[in-house]
N, C-alpha and C. Protein backbone atom coordinates (compact mmCIF):
# COMPACT_ATOMS: atom_id res chain seq x y z
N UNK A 1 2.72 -6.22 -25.31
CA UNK A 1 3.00 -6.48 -23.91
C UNK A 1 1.74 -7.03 -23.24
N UNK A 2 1.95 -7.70 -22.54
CA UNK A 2 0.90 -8.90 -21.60
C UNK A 2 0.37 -8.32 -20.58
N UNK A 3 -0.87 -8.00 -20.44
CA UNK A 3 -1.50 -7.05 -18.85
C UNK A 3 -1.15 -8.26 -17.96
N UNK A 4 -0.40 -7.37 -16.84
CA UNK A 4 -0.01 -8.08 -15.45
C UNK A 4 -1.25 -8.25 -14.46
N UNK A 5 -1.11 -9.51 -13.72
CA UNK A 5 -2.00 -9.24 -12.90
C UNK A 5 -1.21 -9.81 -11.60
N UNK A 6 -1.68 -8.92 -10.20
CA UNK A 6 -1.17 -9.04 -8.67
C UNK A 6 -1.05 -10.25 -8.42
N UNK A 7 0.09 -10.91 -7.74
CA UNK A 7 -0.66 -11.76 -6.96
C UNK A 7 -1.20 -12.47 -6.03
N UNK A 8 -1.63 -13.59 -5.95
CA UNK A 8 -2.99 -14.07 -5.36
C UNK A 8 -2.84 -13.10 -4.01
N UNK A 9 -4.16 -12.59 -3.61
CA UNK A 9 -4.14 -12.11 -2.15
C UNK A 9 -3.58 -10.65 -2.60
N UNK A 10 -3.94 -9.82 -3.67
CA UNK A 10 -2.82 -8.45 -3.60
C UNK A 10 -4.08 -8.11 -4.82
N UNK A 11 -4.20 -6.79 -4.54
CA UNK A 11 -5.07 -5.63 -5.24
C UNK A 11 -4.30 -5.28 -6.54
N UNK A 12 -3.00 -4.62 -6.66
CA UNK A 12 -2.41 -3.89 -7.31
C UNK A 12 -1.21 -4.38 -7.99
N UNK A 13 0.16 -3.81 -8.71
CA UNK A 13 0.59 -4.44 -9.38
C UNK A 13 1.44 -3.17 -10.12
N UNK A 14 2.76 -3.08 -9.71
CA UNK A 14 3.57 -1.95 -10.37
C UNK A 14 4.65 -2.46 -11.03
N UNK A 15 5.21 -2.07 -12.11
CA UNK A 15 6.14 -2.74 -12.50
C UNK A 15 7.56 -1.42 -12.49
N UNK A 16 8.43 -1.64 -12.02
CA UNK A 16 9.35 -0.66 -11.27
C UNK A 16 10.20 -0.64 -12.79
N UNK A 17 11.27 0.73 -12.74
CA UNK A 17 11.47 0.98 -14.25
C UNK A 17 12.93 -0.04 -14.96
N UNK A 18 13.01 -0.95 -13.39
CA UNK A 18 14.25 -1.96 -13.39
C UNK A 18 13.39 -3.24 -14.21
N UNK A 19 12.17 -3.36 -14.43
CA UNK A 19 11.38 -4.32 -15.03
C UNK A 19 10.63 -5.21 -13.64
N UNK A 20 10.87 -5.19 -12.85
CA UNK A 20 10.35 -6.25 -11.19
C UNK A 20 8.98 -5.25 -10.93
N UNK A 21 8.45 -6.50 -10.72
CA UNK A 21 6.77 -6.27 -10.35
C UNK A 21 6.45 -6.77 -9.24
N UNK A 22 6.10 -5.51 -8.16
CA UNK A 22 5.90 -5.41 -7.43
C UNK A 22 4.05 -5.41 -6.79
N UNK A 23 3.92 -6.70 -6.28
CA UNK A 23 2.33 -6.77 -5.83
C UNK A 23 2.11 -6.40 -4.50
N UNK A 24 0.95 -5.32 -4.02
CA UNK A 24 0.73 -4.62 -3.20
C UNK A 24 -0.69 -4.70 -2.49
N UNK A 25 -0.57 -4.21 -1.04
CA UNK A 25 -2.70 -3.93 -1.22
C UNK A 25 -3.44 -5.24 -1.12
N UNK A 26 -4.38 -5.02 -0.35
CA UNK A 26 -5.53 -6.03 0.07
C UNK A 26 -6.45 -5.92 -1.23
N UNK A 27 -6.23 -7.16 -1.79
CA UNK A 27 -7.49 -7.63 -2.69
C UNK A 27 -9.16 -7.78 -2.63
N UNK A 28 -9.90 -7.16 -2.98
CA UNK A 28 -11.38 -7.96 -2.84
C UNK A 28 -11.94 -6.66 -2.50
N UNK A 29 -13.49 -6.53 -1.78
CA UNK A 29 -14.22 -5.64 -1.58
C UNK A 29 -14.50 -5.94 -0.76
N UNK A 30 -15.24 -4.71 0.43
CA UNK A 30 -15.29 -4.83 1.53
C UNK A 30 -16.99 -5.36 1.43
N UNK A 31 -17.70 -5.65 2.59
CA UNK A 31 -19.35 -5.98 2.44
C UNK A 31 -19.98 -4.54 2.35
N UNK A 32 -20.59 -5.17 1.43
CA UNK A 32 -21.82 -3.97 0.97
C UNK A 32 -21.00 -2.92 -0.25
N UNK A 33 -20.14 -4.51 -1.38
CA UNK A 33 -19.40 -3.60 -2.42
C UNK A 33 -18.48 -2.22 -2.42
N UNK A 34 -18.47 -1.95 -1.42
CA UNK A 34 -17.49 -0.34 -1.42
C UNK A 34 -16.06 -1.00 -1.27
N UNK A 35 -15.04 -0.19 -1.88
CA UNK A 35 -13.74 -0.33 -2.02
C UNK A 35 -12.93 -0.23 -0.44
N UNK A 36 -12.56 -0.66 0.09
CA UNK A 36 -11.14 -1.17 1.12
C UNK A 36 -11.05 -0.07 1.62
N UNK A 37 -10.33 0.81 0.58
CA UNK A 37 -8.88 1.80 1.02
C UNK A 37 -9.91 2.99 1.06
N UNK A 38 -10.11 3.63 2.36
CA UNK A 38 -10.72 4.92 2.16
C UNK A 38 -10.04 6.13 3.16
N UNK A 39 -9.21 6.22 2.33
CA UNK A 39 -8.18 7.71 2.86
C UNK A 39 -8.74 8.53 4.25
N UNK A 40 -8.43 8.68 4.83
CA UNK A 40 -9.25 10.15 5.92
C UNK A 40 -10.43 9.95 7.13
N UNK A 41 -10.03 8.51 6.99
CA UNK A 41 -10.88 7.81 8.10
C UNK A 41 -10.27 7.10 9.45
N UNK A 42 -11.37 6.68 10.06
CA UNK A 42 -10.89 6.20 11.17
C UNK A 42 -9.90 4.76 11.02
N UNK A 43 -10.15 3.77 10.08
CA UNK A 43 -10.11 2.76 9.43
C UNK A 43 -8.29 3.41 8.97
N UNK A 44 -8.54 4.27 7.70
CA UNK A 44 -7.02 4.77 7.62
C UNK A 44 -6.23 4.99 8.57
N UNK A 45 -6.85 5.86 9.78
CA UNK A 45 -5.59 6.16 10.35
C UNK A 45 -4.74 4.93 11.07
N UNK A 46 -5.74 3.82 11.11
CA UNK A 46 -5.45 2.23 12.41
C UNK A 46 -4.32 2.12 10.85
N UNK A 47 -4.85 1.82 10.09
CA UNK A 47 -3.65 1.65 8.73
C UNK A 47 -2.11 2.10 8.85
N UNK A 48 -2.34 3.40 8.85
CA UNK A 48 -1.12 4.04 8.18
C UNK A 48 -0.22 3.92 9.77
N UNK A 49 -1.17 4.36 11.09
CA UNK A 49 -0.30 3.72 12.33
C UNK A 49 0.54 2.61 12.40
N UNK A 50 -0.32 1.50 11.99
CA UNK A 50 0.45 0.04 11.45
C UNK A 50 1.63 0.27 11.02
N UNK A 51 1.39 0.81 9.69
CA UNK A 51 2.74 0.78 8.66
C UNK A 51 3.23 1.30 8.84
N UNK A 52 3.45 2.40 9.88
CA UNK A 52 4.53 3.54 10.38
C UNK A 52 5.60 2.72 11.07
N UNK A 53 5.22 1.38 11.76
CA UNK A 53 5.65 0.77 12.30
C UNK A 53 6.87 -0.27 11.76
N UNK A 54 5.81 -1.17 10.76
CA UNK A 54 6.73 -1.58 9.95
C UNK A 54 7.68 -0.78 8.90
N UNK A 55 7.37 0.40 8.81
CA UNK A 55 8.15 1.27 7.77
C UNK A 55 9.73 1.59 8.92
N UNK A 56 9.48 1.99 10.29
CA UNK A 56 9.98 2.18 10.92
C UNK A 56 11.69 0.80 11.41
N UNK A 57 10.75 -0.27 10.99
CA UNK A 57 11.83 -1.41 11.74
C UNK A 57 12.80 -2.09 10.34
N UNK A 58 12.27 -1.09 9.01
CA UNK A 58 13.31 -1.63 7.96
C UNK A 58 14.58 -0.37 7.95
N UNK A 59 15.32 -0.94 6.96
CA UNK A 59 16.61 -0.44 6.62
C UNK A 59 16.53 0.82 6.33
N UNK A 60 17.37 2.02 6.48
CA UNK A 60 17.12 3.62 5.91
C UNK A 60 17.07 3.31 4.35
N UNK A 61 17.45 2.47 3.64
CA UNK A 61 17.28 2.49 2.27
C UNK A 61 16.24 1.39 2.09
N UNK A 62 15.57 0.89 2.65
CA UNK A 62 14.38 -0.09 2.33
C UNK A 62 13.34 0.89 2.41
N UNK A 63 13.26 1.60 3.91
CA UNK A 63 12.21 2.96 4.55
C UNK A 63 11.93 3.67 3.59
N UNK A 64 13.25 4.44 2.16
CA UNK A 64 12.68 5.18 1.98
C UNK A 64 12.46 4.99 0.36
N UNK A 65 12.72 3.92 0.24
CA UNK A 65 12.34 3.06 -1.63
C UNK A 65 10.71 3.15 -1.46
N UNK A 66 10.77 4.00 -2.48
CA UNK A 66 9.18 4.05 -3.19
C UNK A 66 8.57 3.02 -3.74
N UNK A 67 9.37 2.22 -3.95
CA UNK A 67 8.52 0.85 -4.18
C UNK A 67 8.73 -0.51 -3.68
N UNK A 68 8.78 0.02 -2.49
CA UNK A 68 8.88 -1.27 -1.67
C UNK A 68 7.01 -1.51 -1.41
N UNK A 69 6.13 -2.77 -1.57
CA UNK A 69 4.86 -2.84 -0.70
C UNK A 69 4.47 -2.15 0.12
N UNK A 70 5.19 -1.77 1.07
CA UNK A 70 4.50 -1.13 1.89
C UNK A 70 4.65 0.51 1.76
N UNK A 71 5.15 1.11 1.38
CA UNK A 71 5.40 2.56 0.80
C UNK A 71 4.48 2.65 -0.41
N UNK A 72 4.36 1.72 -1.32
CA UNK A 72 3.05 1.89 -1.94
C UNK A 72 1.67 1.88 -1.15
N UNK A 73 1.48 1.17 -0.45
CA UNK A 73 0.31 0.80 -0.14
C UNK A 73 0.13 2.33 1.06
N UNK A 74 1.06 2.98 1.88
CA UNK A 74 0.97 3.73 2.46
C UNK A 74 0.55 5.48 1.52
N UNK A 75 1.07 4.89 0.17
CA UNK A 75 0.77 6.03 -0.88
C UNK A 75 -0.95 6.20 -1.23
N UNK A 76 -0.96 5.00 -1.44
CA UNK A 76 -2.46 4.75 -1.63
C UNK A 76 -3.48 4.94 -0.58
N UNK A 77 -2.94 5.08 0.69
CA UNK A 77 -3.60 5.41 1.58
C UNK A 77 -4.04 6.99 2.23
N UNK A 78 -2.66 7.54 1.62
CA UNK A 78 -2.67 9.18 1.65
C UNK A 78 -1.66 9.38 3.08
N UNK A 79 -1.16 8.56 3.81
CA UNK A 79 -0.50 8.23 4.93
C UNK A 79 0.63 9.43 4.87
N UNK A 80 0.21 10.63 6.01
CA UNK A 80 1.24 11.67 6.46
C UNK A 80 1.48 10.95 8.21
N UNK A 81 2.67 10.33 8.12
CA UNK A 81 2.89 10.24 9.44
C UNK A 81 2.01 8.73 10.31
N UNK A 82 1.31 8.64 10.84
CA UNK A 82 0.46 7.78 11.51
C UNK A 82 -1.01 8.34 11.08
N UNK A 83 -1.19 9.39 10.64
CA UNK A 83 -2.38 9.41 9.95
C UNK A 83 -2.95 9.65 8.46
N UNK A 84 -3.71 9.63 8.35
CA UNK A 84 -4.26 9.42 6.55
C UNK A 84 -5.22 10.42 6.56
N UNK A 85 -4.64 11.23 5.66
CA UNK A 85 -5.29 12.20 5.29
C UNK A 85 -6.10 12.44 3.94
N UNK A 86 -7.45 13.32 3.39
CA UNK A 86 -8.23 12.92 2.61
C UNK A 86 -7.60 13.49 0.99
């Protein structure tokens, strides 16, 4: 099997157990090399507020698919609610 890679513009890369690969997540590093996504911060919580939003204006069965983009990316964030916890 062939390592997947995201794409362009996307960090991550799941492949759901239907076989569809799903690309997620801001690509690249932030300045001064440290990683993006840092759970339990001020930075998270502007995040997971965001996506509460858009999580909010999809379908009850889009909202609550675990692998939709943005339910991943809210996973990865640690996202309880509008805030991100560590």
């Amino acid at each position: 099997m062939s390592k997947t890679t995201p794409s362009k513009g996307k960090a991550k890369v799941k492949i759901t157990s239907s076989g569809k690969k799903v690309s997620y997540g801001q690509a690249g590093k932030a300045k001064g090399g440290g990683a993006r996504v840092k759970p339990g911060t001020s930075k998270g919580d502007s995040y997971c507020a965001r996506s509460l939003g858009i999580k909010r204006g999809l379908s009850k069965d889009k909202a609550n698919d675990p692998n939709t983009p943005n339910n991943l990316s809210r996973k990865r964030w640690k996202c309880s609610g509008a805030k991100s916890t560590r």
